[in-house]
C-alpha atoms as a PDB file:
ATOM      1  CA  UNK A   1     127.806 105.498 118.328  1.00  0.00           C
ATOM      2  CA  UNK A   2     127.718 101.847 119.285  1.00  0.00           C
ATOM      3  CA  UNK A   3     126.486  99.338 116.422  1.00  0.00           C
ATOM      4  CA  UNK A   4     123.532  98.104 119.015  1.00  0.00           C
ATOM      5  CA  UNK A   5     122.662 101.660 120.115  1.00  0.00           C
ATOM      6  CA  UNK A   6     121.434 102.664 116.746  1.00  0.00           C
ATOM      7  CA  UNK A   7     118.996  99.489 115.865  1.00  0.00           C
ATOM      8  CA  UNK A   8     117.626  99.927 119.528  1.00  0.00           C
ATOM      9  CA  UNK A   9     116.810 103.605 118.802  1.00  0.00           C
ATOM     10  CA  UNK A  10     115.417 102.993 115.290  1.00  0.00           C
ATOM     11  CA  UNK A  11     113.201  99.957 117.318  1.00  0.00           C
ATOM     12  CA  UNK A  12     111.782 102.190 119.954  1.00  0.00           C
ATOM     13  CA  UNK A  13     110.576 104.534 117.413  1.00  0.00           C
ATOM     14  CA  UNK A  14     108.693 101.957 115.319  1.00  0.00           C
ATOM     15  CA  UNK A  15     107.223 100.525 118.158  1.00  0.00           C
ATOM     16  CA  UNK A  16     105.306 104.069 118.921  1.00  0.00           C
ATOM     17  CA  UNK A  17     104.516 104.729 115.185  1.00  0.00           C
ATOM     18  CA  UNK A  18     102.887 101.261 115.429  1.00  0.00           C
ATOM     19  CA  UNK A  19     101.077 102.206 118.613  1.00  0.00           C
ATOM     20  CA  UNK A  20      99.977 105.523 117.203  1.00  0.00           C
ATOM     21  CA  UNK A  21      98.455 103.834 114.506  1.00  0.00           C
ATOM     22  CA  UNK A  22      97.105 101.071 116.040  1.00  0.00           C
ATOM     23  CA  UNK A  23      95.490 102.506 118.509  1.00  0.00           C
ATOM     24  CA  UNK A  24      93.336 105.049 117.009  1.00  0.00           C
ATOM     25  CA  UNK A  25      92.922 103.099 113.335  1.00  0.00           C
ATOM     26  CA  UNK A  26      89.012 102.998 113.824  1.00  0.00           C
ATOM     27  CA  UNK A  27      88.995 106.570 115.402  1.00  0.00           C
ATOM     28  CA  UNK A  28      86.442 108.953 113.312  1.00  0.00           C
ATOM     29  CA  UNK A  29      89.507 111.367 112.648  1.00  0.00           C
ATOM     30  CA  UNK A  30      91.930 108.752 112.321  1.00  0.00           C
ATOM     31  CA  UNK A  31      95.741 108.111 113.495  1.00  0.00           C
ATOM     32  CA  UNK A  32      97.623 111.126 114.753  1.00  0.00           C
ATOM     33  CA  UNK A  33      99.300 112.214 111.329  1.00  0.00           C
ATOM     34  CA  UNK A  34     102.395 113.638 113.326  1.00  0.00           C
ATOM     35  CA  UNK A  35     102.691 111.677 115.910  1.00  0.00           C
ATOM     36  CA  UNK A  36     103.449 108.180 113.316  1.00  0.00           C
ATOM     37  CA  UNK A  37     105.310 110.082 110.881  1.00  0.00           C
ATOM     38  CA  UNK A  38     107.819 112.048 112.971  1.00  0.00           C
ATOM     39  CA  UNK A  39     108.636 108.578 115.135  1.00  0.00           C
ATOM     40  CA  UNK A  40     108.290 106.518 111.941  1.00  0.00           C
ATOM     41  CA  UNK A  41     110.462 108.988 110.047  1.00  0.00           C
ATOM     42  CA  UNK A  42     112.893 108.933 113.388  1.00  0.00           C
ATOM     43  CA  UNK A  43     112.955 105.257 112.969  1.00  0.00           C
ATOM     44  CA  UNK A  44     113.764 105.372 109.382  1.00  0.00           C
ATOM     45  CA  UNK A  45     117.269 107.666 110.137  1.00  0.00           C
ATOM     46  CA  UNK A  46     118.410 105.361 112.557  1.00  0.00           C
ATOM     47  CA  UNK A  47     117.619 102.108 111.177  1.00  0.00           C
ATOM     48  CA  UNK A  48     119.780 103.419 107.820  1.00  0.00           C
ATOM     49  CA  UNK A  49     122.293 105.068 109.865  1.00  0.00           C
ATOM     50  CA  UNK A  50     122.526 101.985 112.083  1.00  0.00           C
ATOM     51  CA  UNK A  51     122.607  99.451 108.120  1.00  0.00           C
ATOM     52  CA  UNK A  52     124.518 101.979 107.138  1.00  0.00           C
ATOM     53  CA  UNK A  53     127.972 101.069 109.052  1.00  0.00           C
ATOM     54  CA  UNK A  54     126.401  97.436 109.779  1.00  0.00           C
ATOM     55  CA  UNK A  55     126.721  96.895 105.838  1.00  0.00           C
ATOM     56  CA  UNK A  56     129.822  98.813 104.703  1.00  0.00           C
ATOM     57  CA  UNK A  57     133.399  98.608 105.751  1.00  0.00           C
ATOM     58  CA  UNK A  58     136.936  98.882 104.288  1.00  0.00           C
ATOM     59  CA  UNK A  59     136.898  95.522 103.330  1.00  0.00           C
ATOM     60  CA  UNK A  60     133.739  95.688 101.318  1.00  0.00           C
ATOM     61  CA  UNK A  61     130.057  95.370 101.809  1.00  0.00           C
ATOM     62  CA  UNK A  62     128.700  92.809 104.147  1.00  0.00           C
ATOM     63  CA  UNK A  63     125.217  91.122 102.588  1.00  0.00           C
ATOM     64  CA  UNK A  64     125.018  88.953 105.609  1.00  0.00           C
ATOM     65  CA  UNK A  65     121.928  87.532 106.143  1.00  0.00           C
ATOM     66  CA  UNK A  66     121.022  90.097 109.069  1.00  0.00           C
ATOM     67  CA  UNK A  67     122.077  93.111 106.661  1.00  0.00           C
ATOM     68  CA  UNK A  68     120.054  91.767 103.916  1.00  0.00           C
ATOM     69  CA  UNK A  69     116.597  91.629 105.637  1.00  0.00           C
ATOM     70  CA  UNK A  70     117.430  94.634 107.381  1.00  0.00           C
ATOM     71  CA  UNK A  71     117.986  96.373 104.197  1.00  0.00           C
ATOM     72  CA  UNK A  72     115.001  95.125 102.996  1.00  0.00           C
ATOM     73  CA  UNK A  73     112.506  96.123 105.401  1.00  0.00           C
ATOM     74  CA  UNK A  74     114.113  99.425 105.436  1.00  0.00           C
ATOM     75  CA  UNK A  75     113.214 100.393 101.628  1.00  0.00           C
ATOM     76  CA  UNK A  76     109.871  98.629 102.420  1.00  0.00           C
ATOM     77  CA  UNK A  77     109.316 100.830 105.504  1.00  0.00           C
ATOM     78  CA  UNK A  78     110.523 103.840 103.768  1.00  0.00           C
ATOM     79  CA  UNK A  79     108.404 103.147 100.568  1.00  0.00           C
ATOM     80  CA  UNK A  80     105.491 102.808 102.902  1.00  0.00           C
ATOM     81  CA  UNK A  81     105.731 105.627 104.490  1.00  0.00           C
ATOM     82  CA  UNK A  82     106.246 107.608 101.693  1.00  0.00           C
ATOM     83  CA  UNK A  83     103.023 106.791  99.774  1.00  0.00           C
ATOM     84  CA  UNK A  84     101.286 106.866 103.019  1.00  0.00           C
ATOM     85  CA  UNK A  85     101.813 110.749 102.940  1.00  0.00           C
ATOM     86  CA  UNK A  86      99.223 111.139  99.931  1.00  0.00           C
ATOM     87  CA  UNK A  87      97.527 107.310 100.397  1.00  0.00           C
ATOM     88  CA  UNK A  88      95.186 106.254 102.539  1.00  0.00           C
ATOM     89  CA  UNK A  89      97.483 102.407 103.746  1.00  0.00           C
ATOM     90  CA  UNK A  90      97.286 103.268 107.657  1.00  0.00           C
ATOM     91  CA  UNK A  91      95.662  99.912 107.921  1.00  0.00           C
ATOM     92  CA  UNK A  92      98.793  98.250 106.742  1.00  0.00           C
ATOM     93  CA  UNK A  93     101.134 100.572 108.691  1.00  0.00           C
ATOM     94  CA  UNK A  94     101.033  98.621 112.521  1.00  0.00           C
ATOM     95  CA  UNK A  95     101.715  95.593 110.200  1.00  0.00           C
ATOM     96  CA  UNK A  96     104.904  97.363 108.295  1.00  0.00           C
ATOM     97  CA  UNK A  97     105.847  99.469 111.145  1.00  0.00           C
ATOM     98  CA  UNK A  98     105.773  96.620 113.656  1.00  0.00           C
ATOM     99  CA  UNK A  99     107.853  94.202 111.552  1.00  0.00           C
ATOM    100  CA  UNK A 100     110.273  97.010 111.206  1.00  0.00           C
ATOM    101  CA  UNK A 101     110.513  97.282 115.135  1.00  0.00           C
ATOM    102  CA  UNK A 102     111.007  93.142 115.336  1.00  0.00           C
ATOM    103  CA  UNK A 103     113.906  93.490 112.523  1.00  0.00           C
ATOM    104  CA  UNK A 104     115.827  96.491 114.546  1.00  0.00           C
ATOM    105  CA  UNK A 105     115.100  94.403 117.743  1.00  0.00           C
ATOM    106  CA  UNK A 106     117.231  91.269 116.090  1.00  0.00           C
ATOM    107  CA  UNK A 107     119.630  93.648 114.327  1.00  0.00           C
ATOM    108  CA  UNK A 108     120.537  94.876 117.411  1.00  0.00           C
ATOM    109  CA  UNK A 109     120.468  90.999 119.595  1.00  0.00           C
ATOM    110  CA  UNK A 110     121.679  88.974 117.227  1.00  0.00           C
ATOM    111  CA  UNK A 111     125.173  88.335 115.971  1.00  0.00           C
ATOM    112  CA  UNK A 112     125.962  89.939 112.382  1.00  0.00           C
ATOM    113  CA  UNK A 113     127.568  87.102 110.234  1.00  0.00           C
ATOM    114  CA  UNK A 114     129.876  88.039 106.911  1.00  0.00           C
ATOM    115  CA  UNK A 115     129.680  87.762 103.492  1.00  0.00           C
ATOM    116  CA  UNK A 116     132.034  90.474 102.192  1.00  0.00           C
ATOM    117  CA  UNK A 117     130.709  91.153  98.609  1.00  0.00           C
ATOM    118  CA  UNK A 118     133.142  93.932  96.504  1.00  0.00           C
ATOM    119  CA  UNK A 119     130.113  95.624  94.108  1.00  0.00           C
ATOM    120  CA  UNK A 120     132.892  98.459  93.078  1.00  0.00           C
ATOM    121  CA  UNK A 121     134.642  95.725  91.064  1.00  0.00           C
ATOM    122  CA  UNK A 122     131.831  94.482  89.308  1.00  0.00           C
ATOM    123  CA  UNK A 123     129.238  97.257  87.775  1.00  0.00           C
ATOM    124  CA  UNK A 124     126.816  94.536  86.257  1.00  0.00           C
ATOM    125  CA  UNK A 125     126.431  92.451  89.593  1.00  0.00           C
ATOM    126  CA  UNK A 126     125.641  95.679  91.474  1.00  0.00           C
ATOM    127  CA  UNK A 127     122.720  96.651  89.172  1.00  0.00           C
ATOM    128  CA  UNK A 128     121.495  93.077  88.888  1.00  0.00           C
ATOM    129  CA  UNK A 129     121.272  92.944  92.760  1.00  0.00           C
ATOM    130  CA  UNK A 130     119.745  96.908  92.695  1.00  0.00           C
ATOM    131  CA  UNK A 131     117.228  95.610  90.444  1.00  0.00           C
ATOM    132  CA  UNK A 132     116.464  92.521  92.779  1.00  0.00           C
ATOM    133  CA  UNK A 133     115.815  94.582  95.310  1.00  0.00           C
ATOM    134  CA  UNK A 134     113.289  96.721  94.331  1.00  0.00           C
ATOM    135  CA  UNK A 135     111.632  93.856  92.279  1.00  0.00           C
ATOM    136  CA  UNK A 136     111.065  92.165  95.816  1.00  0.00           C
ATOM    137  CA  UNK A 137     110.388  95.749  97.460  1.00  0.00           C
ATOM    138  CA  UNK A 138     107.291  96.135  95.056  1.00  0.00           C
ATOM    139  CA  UNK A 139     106.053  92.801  94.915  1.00  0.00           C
ATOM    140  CA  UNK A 140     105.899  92.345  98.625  1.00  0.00           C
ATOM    141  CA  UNK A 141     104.284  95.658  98.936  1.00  0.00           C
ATOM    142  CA  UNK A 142     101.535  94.605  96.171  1.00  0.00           C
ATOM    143  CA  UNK A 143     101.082  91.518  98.690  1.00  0.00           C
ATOM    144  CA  UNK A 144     100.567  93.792 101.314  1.00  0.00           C
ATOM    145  CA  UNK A 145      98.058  95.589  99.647  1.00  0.00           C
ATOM    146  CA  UNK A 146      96.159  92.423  98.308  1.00  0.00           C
ATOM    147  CA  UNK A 147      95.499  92.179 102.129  1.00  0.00           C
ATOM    148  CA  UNK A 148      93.886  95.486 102.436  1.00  0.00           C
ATOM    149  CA  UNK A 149      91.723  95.284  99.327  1.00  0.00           C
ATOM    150  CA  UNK A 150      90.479  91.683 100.367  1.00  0.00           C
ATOM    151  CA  UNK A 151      89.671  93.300 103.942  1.00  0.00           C
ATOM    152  CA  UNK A 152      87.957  96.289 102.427  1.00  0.00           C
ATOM    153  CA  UNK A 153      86.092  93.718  99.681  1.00  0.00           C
ATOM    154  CA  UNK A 154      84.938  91.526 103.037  1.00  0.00           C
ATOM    155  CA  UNK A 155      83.703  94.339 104.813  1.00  0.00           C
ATOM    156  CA  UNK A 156      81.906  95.333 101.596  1.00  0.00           C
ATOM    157  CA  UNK A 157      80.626  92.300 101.126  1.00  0.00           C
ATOM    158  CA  UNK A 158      79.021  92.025 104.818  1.00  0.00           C
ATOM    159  CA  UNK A 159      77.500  95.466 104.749  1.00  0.00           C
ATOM    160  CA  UNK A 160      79.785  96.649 107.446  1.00  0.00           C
ATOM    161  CA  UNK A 161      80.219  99.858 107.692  1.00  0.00           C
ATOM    162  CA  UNK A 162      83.437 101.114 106.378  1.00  0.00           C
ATOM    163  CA  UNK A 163      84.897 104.935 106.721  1.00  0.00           C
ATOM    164  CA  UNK A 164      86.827 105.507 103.759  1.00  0.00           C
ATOM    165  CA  UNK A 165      89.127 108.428 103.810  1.00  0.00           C
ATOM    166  CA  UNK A 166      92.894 108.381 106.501  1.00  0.00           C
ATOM    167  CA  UNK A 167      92.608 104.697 106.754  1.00  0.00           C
ATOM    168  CA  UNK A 168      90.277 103.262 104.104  1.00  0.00           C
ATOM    169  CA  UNK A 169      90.638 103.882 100.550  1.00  0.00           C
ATOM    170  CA  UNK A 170      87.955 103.243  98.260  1.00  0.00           C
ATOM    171  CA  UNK A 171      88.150  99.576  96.927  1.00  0.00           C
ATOM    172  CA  UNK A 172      88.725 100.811  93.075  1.00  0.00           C
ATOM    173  CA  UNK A 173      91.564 102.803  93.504  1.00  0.00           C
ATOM    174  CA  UNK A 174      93.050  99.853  96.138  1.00  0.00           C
ATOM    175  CA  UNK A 175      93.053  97.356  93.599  1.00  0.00           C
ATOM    176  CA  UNK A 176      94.015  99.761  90.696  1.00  0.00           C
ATOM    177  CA  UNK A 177      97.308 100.559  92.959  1.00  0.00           C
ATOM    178  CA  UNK A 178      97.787  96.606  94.106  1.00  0.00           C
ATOM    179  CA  UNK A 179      97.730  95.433  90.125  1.00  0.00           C
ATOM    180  CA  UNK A 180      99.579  98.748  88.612  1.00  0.00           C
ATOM    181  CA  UNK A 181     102.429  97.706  91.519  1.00  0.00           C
ATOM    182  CA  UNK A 182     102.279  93.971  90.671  1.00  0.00           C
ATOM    183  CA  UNK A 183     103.074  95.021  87.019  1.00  0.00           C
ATOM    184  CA  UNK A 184     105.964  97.212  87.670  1.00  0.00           C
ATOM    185  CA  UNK A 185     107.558  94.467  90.205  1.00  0.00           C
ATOM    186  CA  UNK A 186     106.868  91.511  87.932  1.00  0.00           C
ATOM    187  CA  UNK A 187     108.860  93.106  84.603  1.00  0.00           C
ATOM    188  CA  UNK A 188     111.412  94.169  86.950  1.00  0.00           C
ATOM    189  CA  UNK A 189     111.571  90.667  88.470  1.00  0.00           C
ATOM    190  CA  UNK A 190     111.945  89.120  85.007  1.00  0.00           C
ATOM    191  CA  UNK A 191     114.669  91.465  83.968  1.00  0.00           C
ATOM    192  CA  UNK A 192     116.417  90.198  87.575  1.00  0.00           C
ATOM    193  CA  UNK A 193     116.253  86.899  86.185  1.00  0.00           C
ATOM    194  CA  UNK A 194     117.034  87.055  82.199  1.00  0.00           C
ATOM    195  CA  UNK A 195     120.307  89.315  83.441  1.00  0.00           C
ATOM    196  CA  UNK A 196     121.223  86.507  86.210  1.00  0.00           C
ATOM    197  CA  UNK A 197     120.657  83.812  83.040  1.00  0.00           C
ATOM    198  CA  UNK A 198     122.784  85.875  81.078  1.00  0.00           C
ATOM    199  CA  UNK A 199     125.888  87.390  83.308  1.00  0.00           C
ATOM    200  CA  UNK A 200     126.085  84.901  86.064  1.00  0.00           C
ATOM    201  CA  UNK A 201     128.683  81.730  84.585  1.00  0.00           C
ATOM    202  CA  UNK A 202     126.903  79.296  87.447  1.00  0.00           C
ATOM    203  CA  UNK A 203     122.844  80.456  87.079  1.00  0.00           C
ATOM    204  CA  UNK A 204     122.012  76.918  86.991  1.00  0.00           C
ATOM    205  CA  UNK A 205     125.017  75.733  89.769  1.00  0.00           C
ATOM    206  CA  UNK A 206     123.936  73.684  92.349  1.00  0.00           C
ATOM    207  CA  UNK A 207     124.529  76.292  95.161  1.00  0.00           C
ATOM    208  CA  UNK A 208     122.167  78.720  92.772  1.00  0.00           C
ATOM    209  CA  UNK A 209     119.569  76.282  91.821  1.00  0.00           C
ATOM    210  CA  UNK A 210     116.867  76.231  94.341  1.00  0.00           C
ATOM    211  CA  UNK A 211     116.909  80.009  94.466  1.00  0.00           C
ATOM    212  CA  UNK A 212     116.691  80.269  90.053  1.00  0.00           C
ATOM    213  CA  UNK A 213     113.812  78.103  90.246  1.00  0.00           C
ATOM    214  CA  UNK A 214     111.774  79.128  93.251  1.00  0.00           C
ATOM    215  CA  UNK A 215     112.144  82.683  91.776  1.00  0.00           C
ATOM    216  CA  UNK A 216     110.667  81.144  88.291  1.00  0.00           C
ATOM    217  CA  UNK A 217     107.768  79.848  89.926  1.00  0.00           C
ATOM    218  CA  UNK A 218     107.022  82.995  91.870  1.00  0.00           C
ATOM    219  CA  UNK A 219     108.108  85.009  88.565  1.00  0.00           C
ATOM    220  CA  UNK A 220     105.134  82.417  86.722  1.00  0.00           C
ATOM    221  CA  UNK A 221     102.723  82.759  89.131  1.00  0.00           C
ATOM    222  CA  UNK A 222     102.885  87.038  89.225  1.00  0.00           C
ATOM    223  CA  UNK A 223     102.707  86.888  85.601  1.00  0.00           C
ATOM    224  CA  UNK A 224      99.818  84.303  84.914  1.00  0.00           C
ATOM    225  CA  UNK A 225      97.964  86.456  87.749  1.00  0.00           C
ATOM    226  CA  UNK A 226      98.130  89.966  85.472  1.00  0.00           C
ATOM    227  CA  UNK A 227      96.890  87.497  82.372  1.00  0.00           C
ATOM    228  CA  UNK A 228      94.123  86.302  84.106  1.00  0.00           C
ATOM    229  CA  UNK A 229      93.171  89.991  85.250  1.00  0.00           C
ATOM    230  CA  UNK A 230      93.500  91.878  82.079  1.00  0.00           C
ATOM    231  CA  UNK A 231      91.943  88.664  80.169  1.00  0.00           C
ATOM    232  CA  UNK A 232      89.756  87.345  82.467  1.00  0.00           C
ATOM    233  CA  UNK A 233      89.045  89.658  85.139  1.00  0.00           C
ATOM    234  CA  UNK A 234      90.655  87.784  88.112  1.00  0.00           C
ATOM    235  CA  UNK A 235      90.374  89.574  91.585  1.00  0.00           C
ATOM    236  CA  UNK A 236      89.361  89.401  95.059  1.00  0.00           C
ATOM    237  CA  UNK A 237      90.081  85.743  96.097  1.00  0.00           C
ATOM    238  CA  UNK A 238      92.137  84.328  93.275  1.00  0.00           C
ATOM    239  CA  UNK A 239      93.845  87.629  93.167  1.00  0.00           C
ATOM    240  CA  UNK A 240      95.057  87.183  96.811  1.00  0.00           C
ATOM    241  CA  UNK A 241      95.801  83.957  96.389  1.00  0.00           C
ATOM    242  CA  UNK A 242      98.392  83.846  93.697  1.00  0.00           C
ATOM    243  CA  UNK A 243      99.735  86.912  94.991  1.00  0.00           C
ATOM    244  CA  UNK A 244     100.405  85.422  98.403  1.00  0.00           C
ATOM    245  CA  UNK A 245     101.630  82.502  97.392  1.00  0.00           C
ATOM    246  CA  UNK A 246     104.149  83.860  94.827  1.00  0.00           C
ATOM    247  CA  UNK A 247     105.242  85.923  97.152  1.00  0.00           C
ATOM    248  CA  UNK A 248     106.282  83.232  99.492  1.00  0.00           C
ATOM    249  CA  UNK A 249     107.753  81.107  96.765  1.00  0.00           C
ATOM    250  CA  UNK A 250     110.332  84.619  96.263  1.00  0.00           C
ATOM    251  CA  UNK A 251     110.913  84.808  99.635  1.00  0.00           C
ATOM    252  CA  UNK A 252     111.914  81.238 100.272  1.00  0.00           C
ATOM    253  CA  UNK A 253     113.911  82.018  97.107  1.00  0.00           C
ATOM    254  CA  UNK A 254     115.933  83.943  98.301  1.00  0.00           C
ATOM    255  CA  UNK A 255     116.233  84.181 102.233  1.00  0.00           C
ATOM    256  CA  UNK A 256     115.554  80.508 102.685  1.00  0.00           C
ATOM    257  CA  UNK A 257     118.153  79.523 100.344  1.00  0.00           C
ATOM    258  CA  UNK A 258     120.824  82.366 102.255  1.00  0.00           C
ATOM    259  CA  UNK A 259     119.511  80.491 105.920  1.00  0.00           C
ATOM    260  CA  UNK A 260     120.507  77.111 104.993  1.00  0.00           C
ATOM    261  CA  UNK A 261     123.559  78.278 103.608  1.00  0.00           C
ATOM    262  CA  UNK A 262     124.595  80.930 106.345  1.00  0.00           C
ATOM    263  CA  UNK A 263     122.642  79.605 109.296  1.00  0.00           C
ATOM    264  CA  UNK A 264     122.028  75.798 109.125  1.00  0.00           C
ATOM    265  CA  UNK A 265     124.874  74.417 107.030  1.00  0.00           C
ATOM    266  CA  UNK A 266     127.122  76.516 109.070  1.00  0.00           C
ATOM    267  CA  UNK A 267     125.786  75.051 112.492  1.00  0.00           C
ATOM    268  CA  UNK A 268     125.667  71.676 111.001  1.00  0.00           C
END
């Protein structure tokens, strides 16, 4: 099956899980269950069947730029989805599945650069980047949920009514998920970072530098945030805050350092 066939597949079933949740998230009986989880389970087989012969080849494994956030949202999507089967997160589903669709769409547009990496030669390197990846998987999913407990706090707060059961989950159990998942992505993080410090020769290179200490600041930021809540209490708008704004700081870290390289310099 062609390479562009498969991403265009795996985006036309996104786009109707979004629409199925979309569409009915303030219905009384909520999204049609079936409907979003056979197309965003559809969506799901394709988009790793389409990664999966996008990414590896007999010359190695490609962690283009492309590959990489397509990889990405695809263990973000499936994690979602997932832990939407026994939690109430259809409010962030239009916003996961929707991304999903845009990432398939340029998957299957956009020319796939190379950067042939050999992980079968090097055991260390291939756990380090394992560990990277669900580090960022959790994290950004903790952001993602720091946007549905602030819109379930505001709505709270302004004596809206709020049904809480498919699509609302009660605000105590949002944030007890959000901070439990900001935990388990921050250690992970760290141990990213203390195994890059210890097996990568050029950690501090110049080609490596921006990345190390973008991912420090984000890595600072997560971790002063679970201080502040176990010591202090810190929630609702600091909460989201910090959150957000490591999160960007580990995004730039990584993709934004990969676009200059692969994308700008390249052009340039």
């Amino acid at each position: 099956m062609s390479l562009a066939l498969l991403p265009l597949l795996a985006f036309f079933c996104y786009l109707i899980a979004t629409v199925a949740v979309a569409q009915r998230l303030y219905h009384p009986q909520g999204p049609n269950l079936k409907l979003v989880f056979s197309a965003a389970t559809a969506g799901i087989v394709l988009h790793m069947l389409g990664l999966s012969q996008a990414m590896f080849g007999s010359d190695g494994q490609n962690f283009s730029l492309l590959n990489v956030s397509s990889l990405v949202c695809w263990l973000i999507t499936l994690s979602f989805t997932v832990t939407a089967l026994r939690t109430p997160i259809a409010l962030l589903l239009p916003i996961v599945f929707g991304f999903a669709a845009l990432v398939q769409l340029a998957v299957a547009i956009l020319p796939v650069g190379a950067q042939v990496q050999h992980f079968e030669q090097n055991t260390w390197l291939l756990l380090h980047v394992i560990v990277a990846f669900i580090a960022y998987v959790m994290l950004i999913m903790a952001t993602l949920y720091s946007l549905q407990v602030s819109y379930i706090s505001q709505r709270l707060k302004q004596k809206t009514p709020l049904q809480t059961g498919a699509v609302f989950p009660p605000l105590m159990q949002a944030e007890q998920l959000l901070f439990r998942l900001l935990l388990a992505g921050t250690v992970l993080l760290g141990l990213t970072l203390l195994s890059g410090a210890i097996f990568t020769a050029d950690w501090f290179g110049k080609h490596n530098i921006h990345k190390n200490m973008l991912s420090l600041l984000a890595f600072a930021l997560f971790s002063l945030l679970l201080i502040g809540h176990a010591r202090l209490g810190w929630r609702g708008r600091v909460a989201n805050a910090l959150t957000i704004s490591a999160s960007l700081l580990l995004t730039l870290a990584y993709f934004g350092s990969r676009f200059v390289r692969e994308i700008l310099l390249q052009r340039l």
